[in-house]
Protein backbone atom coordinates (compact mmCIF):
# COMPACT_ATOMS: atom_id res chain seq x y z
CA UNK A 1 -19.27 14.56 9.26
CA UNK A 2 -21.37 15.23 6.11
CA UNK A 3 -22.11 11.80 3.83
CA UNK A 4 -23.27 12.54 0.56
CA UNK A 5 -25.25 9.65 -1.32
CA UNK A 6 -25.93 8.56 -4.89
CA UNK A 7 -27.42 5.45 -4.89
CA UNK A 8 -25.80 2.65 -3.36
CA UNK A 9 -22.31 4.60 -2.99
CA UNK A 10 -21.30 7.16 -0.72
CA UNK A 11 -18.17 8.93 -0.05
CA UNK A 12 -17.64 10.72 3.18
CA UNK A 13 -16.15 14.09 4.33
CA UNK A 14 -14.46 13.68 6.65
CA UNK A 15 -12.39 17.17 8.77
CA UNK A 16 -9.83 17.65 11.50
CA UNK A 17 -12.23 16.98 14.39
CA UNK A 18 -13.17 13.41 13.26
CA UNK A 19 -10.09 12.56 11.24
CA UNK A 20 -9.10 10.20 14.11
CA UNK A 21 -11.94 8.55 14.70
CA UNK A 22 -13.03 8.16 10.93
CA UNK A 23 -9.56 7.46 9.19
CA UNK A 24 -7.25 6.81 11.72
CA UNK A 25 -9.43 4.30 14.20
CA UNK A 26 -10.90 2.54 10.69
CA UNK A 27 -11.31 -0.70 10.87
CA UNK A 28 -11.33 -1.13 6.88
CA UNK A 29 -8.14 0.41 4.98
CA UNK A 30 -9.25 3.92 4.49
CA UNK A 31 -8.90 6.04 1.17
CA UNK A 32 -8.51 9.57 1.72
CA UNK A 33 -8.68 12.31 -0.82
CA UNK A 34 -7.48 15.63 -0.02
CA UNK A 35 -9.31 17.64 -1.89
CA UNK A 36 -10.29 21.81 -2.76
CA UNK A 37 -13.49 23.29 -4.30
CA UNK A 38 -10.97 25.07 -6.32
CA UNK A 39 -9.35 21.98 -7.97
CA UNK A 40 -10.77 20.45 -11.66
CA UNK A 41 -8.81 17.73 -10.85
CA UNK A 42 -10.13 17.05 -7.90
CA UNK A 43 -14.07 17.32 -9.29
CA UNK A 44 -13.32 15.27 -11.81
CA UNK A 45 -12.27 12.26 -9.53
CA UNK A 46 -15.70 12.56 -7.80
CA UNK A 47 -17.62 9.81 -9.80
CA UNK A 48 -14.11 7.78 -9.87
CA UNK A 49 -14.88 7.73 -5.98
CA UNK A 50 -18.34 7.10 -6.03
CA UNK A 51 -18.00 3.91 -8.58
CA UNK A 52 -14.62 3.19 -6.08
CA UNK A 53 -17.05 2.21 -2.80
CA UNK A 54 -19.66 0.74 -5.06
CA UNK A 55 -17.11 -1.59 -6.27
CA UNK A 56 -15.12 -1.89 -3.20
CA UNK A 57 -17.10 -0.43 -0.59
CA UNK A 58 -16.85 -3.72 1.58
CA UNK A 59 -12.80 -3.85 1.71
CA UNK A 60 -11.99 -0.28 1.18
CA UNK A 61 -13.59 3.40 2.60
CA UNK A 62 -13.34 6.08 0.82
CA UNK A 63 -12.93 9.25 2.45
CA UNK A 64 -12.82 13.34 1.54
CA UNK A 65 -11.00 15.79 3.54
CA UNK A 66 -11.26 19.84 2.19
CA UNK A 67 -7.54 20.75 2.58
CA UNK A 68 -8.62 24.98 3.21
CA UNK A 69 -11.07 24.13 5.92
CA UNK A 70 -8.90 21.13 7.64
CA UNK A 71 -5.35 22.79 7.63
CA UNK A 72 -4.21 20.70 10.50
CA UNK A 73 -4.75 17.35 9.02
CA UNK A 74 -3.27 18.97 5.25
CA UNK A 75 -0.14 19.91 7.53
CA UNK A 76 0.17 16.91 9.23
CA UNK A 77 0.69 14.34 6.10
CA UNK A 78 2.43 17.20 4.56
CA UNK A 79 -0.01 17.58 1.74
CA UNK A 80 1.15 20.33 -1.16
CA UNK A 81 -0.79 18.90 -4.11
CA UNK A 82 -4.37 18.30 -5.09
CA UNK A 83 -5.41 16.31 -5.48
CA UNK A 84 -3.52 13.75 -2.92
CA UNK A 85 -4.67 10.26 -1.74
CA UNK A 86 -3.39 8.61 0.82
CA UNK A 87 -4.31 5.09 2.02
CA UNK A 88 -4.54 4.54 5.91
CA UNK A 89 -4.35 0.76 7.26
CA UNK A 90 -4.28 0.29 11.26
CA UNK A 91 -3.78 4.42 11.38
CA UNK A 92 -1.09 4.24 9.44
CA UNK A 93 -0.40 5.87 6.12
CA UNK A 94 0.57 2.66 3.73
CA UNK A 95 0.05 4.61 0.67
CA UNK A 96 0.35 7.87 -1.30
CA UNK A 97 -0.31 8.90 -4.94
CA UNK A 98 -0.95 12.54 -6.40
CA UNK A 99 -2.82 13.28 -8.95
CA UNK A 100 -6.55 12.38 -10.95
CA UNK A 101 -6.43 8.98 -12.45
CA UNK A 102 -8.90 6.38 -14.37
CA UNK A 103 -10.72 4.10 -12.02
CA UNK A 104 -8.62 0.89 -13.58
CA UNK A 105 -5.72 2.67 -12.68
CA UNK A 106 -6.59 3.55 -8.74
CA UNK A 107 -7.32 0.16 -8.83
CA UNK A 108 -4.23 -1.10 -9.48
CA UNK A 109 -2.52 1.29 -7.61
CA UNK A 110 -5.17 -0.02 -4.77
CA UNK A 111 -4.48 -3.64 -5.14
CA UNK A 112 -1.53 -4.29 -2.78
CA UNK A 113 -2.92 -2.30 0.09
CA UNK A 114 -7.01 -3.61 0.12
């Protein structure tokens, strides 16, 4: 598990290995973006993230997972478009949405499951 920092916000990489334990044992509702080096998309949701946990770092984690080094995990939720987030509550996915968007709009999208 690598956590990168800026500040007061971090958002974690998570991979197949620790996907349980970091996503799927959470005790907070867990945001995961599958994500590729490869996708602008993707890049450009990285500060969305980052201002995402220092907003609502204390209701919601917010999670990365590389979908060509964690194939398993891409498989599993059936993951064919980057970038994808999915929203995990008692190891359960609750939530799905594909695509970049603003950080109002995640928000809103966010409000009924955090």
């Amino acid at each position: 598990m690598v956590t990168r920092a800026t500040g007061l916000t971090t958002v974690t990489d998570v991979t197949d290995a620790d996907f349980e334990a970091e996503v799927l044992g959470a005790e907070l509702p867990v945001l995961v973006e599958f994500t590729a080096d490869w996708c602008p998309p993707c890049r450009q949701m990285g500060p969305v993230l980052k201002a995402l946990v220092a907003e609502e770092g204390d209701r919601l984690k917010v999670v990365q997972l590389d979908v060509d080094s964690n194939p398993a995990t891409t498989n599993a939720y059936k993951v064919l478009s980057m970038p994808t987030f999915m929203v995990f509550r008692g190891g359960e996915p609750v939530k799905a949405m594909v695509g970049a968007r603003a950080k109002r709009k995640l928000l809103e999208e966010l409000a009924d499951v955090i």
